[in-house]
PDB file of N, CA and C in Angstrom:
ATOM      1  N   UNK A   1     110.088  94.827  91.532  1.00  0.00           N
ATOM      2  CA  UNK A   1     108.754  94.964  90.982  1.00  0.00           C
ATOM      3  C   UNK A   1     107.679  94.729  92.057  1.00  0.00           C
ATOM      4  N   UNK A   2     107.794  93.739  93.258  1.00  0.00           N
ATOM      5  CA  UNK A   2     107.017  93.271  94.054  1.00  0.00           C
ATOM      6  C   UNK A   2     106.496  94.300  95.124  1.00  0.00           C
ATOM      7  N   UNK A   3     107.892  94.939  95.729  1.00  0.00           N
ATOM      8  CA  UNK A   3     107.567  96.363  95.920  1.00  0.00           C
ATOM      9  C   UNK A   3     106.823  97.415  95.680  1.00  0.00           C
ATOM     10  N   UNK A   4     106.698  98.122  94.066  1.00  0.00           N
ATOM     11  CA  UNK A   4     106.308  98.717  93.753  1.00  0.00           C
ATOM     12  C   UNK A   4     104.605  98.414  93.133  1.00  0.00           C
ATOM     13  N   UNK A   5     104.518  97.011  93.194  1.00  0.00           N
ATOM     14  CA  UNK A   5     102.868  96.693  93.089  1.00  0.00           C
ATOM     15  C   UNK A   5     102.119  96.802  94.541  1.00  0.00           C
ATOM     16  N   UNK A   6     103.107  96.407  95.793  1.00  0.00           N
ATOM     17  CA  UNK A   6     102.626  96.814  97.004  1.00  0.00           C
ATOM     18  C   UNK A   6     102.117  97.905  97.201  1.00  0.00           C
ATOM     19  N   UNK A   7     103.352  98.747  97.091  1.00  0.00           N
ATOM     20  CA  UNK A   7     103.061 100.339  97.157  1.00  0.00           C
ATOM     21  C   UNK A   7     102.017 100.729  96.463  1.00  0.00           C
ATOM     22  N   UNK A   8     102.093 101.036  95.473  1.00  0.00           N
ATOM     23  CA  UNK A   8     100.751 100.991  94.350  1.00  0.00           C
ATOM     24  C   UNK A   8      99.657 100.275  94.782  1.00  0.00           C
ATOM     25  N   UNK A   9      99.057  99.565  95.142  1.00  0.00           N
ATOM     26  CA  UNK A   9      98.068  98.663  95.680  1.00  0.00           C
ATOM     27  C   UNK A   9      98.048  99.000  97.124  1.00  0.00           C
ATOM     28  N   UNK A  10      98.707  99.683  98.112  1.00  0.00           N
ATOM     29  CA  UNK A  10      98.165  99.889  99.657  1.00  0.00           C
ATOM     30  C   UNK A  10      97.429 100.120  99.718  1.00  0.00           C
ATOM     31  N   UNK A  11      95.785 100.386 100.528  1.00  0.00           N
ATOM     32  CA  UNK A  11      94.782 100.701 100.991  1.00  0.00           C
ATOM     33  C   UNK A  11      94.801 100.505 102.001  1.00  0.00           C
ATOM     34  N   UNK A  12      94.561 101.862 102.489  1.00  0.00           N
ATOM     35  CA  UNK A  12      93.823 101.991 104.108  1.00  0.00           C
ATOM     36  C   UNK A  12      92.417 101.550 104.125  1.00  0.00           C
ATOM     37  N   UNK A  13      92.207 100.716 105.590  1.00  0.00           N
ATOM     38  CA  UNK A  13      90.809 100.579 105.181  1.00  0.00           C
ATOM     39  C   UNK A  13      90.086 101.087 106.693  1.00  0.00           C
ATOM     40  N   UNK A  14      89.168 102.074 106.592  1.00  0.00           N
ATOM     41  CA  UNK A  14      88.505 102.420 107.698  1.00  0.00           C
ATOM     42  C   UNK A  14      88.676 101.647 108.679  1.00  0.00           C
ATOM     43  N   UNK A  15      88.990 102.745 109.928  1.00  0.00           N
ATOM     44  CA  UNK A  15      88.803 101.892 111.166  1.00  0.00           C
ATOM     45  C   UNK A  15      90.103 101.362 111.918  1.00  0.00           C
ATOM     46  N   UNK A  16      90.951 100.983 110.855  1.00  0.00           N
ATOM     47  CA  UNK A  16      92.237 100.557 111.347  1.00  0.00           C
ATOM     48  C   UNK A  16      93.506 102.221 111.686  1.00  0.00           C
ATOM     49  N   UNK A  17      94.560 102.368 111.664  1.00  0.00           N
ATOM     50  CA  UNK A  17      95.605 103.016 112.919  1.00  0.00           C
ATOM     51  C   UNK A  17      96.126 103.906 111.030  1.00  0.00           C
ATOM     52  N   UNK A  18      96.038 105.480 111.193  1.00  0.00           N
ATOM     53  CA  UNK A  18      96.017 105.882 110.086  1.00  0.00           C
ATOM     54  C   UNK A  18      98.084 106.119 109.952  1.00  0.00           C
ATOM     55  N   UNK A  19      97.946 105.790 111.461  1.00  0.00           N
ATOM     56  CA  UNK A  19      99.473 106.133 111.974  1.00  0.00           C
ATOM     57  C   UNK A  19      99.846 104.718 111.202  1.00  0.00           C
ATOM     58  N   UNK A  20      99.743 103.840 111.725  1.00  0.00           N
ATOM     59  CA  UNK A  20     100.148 102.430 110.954  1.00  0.00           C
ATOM     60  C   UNK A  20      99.969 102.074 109.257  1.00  0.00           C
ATOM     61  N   UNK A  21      99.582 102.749 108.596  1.00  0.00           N
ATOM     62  CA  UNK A  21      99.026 102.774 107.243  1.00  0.00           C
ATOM     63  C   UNK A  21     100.049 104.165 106.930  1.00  0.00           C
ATOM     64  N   UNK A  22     100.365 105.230 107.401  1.00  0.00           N
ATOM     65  CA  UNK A  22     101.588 105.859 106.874  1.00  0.00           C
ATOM     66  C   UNK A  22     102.797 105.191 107.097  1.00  0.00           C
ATOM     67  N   UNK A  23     103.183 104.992 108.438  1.00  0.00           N
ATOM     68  CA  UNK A  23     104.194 104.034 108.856  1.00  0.00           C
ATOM     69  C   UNK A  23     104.428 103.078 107.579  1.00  0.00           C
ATOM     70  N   UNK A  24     103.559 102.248 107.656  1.00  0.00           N
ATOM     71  CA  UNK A  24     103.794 100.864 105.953  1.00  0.00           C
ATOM     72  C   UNK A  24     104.347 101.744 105.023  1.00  0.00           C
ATOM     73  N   UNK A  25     103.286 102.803 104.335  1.00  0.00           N
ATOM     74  CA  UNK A  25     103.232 103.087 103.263  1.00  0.00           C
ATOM     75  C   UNK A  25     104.982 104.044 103.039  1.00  0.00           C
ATOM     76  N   UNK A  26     105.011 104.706 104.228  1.00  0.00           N
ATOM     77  CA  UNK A  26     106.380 105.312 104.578  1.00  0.00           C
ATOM     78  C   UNK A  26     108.048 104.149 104.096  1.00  0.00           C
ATOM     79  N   UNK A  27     107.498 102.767 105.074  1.00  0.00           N
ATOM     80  CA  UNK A  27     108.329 101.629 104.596  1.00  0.00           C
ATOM     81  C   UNK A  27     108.954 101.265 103.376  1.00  0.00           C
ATOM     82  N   UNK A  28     107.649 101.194 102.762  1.00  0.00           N
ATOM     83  CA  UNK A  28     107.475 100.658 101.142  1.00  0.00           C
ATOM     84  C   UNK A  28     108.134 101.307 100.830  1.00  0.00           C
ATOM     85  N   UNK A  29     108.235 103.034 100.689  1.00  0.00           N
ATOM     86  CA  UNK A  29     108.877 103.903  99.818  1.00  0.00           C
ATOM     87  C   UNK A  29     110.332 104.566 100.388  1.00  0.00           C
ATOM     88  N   UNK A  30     110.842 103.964 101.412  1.00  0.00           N
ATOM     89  CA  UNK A  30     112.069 103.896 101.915  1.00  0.00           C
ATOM     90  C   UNK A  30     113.187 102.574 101.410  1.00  0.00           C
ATOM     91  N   UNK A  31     112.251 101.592 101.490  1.00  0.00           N
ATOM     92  CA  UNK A  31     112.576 100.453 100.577  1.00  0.00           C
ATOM     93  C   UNK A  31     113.084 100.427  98.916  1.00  0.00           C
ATOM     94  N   UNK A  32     111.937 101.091  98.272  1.00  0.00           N
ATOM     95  CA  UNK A  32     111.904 101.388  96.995  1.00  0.00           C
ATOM     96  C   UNK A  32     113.276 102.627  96.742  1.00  0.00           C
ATOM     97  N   UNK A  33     113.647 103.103  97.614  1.00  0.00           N
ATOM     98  CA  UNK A  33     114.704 104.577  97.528  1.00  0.00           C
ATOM     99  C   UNK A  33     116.276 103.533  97.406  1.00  0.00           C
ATOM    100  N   UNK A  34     115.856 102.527  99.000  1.00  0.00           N
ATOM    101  CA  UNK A  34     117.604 102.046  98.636  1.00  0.00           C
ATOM    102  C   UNK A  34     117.748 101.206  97.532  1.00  0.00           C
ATOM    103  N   UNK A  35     116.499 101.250  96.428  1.00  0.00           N
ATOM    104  CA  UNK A  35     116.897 100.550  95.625  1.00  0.00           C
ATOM    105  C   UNK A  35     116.816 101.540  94.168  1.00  0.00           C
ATOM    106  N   UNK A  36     117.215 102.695  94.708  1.00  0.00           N
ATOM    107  CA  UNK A  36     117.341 103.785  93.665  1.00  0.00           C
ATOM    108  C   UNK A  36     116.119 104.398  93.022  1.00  0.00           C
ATOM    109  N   UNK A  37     115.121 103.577  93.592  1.00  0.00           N
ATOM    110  CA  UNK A  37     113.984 104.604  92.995  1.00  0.00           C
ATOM    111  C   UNK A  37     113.014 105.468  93.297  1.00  0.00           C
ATOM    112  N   UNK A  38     112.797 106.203  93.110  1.00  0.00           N
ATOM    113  CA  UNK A  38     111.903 107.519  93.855  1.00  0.00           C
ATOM    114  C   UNK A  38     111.329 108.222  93.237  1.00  0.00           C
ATOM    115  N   UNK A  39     110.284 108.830  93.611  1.00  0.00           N
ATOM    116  CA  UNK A  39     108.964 109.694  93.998  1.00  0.00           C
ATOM    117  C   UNK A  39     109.290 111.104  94.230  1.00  0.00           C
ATOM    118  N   UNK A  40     109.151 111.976  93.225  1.00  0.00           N
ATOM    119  CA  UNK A  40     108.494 113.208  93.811  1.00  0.00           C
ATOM    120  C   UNK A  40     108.065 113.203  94.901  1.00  0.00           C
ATOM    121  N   UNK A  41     108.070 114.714  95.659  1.00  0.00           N
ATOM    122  CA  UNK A  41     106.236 114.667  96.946  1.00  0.00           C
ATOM    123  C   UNK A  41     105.260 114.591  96.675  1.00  0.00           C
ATOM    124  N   UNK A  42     105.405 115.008  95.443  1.00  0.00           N
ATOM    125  CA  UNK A  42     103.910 115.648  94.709  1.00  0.00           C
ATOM    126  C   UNK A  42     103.662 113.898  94.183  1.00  0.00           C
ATOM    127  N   UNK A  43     104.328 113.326  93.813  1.00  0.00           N
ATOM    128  CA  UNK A  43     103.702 111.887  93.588  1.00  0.00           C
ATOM    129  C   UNK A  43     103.571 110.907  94.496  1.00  0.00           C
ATOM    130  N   UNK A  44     104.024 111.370  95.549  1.00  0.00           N
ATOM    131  CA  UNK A  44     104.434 110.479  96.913  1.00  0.00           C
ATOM    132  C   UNK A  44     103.035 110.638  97.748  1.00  0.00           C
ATOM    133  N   UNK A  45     102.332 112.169  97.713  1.00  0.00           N
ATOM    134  CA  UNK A  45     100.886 112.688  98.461  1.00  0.00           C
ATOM    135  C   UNK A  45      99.947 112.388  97.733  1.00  0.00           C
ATOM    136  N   UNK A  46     100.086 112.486  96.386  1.00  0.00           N
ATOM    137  CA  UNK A  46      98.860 112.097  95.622  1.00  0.00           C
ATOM    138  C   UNK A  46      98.817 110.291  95.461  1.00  0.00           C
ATOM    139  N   UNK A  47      99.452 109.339  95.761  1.00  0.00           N
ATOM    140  CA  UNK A  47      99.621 108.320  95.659  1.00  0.00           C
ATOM    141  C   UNK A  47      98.797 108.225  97.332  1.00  0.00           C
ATOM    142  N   UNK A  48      99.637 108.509  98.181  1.00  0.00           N
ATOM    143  CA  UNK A  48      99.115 108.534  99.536  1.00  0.00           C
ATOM    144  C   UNK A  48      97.610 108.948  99.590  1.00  0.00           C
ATOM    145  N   UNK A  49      96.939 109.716  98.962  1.00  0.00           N
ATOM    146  CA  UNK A  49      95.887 110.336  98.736  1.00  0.00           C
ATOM    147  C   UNK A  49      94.989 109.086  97.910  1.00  0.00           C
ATOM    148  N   UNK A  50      95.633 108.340  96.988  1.00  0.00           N
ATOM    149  CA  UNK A  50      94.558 107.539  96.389  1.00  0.00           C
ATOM    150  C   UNK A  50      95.018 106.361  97.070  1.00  0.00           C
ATOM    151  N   UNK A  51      95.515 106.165  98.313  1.00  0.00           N
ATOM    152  CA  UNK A  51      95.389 105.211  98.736  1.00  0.00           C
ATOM    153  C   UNK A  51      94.136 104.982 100.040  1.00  0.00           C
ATOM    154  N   UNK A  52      93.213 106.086  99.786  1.00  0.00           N
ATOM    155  CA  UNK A  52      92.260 106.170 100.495  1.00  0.00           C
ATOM    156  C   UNK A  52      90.761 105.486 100.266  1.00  0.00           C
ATOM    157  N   UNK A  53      90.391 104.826 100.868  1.00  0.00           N
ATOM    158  CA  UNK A  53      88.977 104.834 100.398  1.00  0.00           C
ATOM    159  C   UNK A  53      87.704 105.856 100.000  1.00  0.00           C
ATOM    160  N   UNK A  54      86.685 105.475  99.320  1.00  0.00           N
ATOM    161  CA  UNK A  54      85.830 106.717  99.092  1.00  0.00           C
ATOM    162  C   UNK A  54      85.197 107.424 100.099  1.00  0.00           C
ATOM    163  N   UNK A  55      85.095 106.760 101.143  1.00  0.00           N
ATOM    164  CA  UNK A  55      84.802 107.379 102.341  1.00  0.00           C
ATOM    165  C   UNK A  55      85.470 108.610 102.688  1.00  0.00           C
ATOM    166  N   UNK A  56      86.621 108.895 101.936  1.00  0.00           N
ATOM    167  CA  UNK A  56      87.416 110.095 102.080  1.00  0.00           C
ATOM    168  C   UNK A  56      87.358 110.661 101.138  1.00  0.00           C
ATOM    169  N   UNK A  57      86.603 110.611 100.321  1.00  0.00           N
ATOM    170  CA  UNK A  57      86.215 111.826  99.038  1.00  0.00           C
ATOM    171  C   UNK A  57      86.348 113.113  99.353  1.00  0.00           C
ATOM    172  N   UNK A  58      85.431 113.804 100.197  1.00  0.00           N
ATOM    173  CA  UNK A  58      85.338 114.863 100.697  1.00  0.00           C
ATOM    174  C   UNK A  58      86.647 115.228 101.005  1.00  0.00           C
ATOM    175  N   UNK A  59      87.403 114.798 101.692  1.00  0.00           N
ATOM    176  CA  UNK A  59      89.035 115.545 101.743  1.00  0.00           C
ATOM    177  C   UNK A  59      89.797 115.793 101.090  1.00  0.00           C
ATOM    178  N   UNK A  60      90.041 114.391  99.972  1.00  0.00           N
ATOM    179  CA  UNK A  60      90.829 114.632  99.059  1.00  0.00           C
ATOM    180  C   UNK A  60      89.889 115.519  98.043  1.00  0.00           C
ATOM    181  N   UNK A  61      88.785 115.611  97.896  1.00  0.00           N
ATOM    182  CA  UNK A  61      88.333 117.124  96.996  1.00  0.00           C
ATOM    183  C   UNK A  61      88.653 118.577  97.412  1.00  0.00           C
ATOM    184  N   UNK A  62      88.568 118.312  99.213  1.00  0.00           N
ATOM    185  CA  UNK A  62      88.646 119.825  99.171  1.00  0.00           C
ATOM    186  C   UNK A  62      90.320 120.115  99.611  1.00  0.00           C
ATOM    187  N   UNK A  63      91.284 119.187  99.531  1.00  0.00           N
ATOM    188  CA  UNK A  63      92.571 119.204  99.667  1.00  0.00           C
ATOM    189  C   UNK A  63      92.969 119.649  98.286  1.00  0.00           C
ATOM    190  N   UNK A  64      92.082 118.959  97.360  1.00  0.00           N
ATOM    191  CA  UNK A  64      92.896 119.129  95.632  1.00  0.00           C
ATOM    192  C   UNK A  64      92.983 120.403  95.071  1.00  0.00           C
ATOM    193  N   UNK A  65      91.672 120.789  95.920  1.00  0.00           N
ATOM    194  CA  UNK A  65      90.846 122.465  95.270  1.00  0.00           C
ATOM    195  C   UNK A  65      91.406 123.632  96.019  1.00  0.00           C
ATOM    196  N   UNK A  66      91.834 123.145  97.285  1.00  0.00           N
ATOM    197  CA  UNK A  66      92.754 124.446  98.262  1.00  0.00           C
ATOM    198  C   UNK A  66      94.347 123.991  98.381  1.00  0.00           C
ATOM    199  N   UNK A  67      94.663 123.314  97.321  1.00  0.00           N
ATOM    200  CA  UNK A  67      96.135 122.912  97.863  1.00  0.00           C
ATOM    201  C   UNK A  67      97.145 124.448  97.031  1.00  0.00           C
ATOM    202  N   UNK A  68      98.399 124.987  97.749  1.00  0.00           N
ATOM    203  CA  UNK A  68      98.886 125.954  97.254  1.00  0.00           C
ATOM    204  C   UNK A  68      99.191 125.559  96.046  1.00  0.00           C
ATOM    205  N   UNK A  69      99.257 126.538  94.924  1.00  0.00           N
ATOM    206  CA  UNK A  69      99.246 126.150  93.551  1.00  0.00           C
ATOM    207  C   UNK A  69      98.897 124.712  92.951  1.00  0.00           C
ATOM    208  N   UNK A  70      98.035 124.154  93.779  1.00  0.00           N
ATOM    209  CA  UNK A  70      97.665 123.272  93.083  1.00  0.00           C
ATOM    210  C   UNK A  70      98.597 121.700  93.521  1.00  0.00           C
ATOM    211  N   UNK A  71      99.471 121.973  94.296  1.00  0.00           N
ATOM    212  CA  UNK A  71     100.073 120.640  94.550  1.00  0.00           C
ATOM    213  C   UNK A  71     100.263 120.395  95.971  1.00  0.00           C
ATOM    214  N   UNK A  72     100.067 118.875  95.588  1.00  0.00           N
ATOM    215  CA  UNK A  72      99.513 118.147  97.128  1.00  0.00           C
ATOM    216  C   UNK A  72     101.020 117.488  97.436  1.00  0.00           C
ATOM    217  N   UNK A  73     101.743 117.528  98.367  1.00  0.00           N
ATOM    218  CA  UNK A  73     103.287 117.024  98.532  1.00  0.00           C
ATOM    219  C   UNK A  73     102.647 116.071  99.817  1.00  0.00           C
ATOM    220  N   UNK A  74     103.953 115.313 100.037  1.00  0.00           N
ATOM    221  CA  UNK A  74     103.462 114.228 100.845  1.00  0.00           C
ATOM    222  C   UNK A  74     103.332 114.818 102.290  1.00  0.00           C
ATOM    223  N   UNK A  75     103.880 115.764 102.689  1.00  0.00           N
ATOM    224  CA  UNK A  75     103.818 116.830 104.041  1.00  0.00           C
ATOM    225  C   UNK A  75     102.207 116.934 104.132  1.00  0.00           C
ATOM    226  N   UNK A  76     101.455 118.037 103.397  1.00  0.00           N
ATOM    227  CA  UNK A  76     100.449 118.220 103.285  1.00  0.00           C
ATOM    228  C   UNK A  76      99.535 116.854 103.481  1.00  0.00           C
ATOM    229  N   UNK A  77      99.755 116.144 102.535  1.00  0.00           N
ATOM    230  CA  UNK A  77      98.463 115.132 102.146  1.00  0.00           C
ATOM    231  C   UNK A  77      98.962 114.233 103.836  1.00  0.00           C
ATOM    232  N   UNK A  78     100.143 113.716 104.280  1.00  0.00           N
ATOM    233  CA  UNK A  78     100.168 113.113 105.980  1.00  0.00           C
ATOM    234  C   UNK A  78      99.108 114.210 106.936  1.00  0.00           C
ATOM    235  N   UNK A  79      99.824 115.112 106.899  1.00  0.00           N
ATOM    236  CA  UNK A  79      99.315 116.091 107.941  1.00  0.00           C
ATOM    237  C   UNK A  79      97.990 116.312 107.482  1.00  0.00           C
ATOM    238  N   UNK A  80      97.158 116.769 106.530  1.00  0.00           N
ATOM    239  CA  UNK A  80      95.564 116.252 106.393  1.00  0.00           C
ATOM    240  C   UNK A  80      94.747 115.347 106.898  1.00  0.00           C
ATOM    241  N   UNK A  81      95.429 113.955 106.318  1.00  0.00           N
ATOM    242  CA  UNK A  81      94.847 112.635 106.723  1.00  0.00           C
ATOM    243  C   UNK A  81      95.431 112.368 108.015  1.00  0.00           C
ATOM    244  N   UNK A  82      96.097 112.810 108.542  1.00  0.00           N
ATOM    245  CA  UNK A  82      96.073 112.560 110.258  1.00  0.00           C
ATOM    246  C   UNK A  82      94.904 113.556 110.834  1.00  0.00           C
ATOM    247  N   UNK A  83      95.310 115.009 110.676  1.00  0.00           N
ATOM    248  CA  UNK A  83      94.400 115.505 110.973  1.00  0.00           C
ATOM    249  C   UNK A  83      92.381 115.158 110.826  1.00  0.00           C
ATOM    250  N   UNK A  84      92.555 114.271 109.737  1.00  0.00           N
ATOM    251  CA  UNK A  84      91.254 114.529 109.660  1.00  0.00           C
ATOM    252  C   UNK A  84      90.648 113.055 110.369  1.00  0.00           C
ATOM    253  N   UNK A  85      91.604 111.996 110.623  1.00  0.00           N
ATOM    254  CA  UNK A  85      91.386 110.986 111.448  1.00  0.00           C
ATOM    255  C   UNK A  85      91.572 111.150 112.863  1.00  0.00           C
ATOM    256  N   UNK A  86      92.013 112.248 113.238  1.00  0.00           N
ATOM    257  CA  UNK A  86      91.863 113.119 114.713  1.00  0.00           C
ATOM    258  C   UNK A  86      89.855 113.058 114.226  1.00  0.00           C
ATOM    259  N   UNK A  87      89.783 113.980 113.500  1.00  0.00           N
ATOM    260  CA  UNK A  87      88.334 114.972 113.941  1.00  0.00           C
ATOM    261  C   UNK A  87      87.622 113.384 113.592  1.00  0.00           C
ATOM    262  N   UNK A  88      87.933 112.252 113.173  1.00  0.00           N
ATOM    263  CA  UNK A  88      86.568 111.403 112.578  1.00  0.00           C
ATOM    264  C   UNK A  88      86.800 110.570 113.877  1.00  0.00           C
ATOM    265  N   UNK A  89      88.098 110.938 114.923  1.00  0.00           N
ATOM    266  CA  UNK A  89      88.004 109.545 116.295  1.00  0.00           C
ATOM    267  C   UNK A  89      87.001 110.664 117.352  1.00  0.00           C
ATOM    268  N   UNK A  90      86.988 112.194 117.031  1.00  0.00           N
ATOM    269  CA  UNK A  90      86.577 113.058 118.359  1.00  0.00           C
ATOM    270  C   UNK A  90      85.420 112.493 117.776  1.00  0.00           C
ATOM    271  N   UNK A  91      84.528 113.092 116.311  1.00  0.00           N
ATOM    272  CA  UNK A  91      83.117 112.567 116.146  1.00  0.00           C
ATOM    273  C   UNK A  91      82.539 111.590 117.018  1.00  0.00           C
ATOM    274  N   UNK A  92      83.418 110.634 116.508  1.00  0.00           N
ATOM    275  CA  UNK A  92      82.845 108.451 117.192  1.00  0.00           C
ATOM    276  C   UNK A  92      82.978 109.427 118.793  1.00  0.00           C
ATOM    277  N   UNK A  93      83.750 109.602 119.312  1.00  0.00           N
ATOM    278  CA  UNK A  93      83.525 109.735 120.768  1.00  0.00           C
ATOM    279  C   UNK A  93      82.585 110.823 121.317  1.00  0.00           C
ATOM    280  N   UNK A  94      82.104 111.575 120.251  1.00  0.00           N
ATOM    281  CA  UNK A  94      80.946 112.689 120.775  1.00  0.00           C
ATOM    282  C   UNK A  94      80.198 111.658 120.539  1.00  0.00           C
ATOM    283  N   UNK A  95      79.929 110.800 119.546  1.00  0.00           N
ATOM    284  CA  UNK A  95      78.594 110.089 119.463  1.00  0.00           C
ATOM    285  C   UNK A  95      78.366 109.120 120.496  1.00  0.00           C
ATOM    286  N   UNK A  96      79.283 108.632 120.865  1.00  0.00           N
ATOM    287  CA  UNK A  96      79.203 107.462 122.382  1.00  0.00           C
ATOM    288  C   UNK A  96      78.608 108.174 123.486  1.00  0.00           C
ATOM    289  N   UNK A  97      79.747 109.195 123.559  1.00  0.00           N
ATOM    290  CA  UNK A  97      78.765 110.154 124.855  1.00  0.00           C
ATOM    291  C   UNK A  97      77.064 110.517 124.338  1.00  0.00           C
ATOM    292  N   UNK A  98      76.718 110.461 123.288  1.00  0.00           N
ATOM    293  CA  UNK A  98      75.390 110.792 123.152  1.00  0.00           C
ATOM    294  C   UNK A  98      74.729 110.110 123.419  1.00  0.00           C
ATOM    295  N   UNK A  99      75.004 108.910 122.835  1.00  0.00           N
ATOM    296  CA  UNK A  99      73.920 107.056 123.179  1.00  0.00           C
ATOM    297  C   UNK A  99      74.175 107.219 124.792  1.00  0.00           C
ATOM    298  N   UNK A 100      75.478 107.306 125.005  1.00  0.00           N
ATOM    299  CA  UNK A 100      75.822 107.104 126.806  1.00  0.00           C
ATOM    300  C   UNK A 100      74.472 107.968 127.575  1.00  0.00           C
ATOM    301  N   UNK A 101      74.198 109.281 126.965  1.00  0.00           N
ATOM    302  CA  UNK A 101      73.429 110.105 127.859  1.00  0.00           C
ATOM    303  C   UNK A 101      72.398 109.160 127.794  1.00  0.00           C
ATOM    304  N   UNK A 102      71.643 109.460 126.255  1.00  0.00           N
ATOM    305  CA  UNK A 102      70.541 108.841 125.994  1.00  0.00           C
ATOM    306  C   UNK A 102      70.036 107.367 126.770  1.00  0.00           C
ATOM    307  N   UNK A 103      71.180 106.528 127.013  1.00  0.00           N
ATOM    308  CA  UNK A 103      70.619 105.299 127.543  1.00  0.00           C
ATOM    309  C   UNK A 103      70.645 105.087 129.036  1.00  0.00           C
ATOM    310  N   UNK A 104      71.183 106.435 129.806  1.00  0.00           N
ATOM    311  CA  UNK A 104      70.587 106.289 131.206  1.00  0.00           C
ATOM    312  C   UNK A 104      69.495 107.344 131.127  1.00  0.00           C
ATOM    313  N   UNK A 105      68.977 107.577 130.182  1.00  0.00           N
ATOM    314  CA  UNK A 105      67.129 108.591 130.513  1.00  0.00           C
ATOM    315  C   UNK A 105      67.533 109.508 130.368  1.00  0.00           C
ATOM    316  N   UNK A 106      68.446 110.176 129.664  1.00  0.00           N
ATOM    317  CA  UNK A 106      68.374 111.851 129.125  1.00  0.00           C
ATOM    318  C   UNK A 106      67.616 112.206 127.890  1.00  0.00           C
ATOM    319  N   UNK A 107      67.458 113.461 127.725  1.00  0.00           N
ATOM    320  CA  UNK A 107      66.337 113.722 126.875  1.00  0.00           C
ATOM    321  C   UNK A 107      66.811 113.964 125.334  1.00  0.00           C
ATOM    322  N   UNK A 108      66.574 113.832 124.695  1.00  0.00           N
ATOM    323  CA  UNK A 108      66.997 114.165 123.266  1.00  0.00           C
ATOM    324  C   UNK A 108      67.096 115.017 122.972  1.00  0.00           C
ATOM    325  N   UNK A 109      66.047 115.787 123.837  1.00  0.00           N
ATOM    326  CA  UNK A 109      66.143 117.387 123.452  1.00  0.00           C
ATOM    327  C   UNK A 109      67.319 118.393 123.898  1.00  0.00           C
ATOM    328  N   UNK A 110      67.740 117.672 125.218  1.00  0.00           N
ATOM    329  CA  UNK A 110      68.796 118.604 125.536  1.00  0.00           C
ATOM    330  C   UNK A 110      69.899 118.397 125.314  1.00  0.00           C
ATOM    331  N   UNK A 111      70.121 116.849 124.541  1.00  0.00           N
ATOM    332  CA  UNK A 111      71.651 116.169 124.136  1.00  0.00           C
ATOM    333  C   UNK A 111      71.539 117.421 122.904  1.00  0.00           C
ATOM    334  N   UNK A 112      70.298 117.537 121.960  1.00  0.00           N
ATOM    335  CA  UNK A 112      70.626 118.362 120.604  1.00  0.00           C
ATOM    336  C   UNK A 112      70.712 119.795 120.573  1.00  0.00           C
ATOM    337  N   UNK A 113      70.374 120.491 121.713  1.00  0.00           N
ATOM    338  CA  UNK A 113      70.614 121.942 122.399  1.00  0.00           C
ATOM    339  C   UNK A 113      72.551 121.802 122.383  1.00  0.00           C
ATOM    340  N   UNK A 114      72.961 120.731 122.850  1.00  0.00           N
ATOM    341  CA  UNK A 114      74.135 120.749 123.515  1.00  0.00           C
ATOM    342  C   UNK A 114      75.150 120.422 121.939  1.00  0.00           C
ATOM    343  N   UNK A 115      74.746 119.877 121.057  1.00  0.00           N
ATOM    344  CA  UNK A 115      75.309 119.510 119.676  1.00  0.00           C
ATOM    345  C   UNK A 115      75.296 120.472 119.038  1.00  0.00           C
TER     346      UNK A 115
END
């Protein structure tokens, strides 16, 4: 039972290793198998999926609304949420380089030509 309130209860929480938060969540439900019990994909991605904060609204909406026939398997919903914690680490690092320009005397105008 202790297991399966874990699992059920994981949250990722911004900021931390999205690799390390599948890894766990991967654990939990490898755990839960040698003890005979299991998950669909389709309940395994959508579980993985609400183990997100709202900060990830936007994905899991437009994952729910373009997923093939309608179902999100745990393939899909990993490979999303990695992918989309790729594009939210490039963001943070376009934005550093921006303050970076900005705070040795570059112009604003030409950091936003360049954006």
């Amino acid at each position: 039972m202790f297991l399966i309130k874990q699992w059920l209860t994981w949250k990722y929480s911004d900021g931390t290793s999205m690799t390390d938060h599948l890894n766990n969540f991967q654990r939990i439900m490898n755990k839960l198998s040698t003890m005979s019990i299991k998950f669909d994909e389709e309940i395994q991605g959508l579980l993985l999926l609400g183990s997100l904060p709202d900060s990830w609204k936007i994905l899991i909406t437009s994952l729910s609304s373009c997923a093939p026939d309608g179902v999100i398997s745990m393939d899909l919903a990993k490979s999303s949420v990695s992918n989309e914690e790729m594009r939210r680490k490039s963001q943070v690092h376009h934005l550093i380089q921006i303050f970076w320009f900005l705070s040795i005397g570059g112009e604003a105008t030409v950091m936003l030509r360049k954006i």
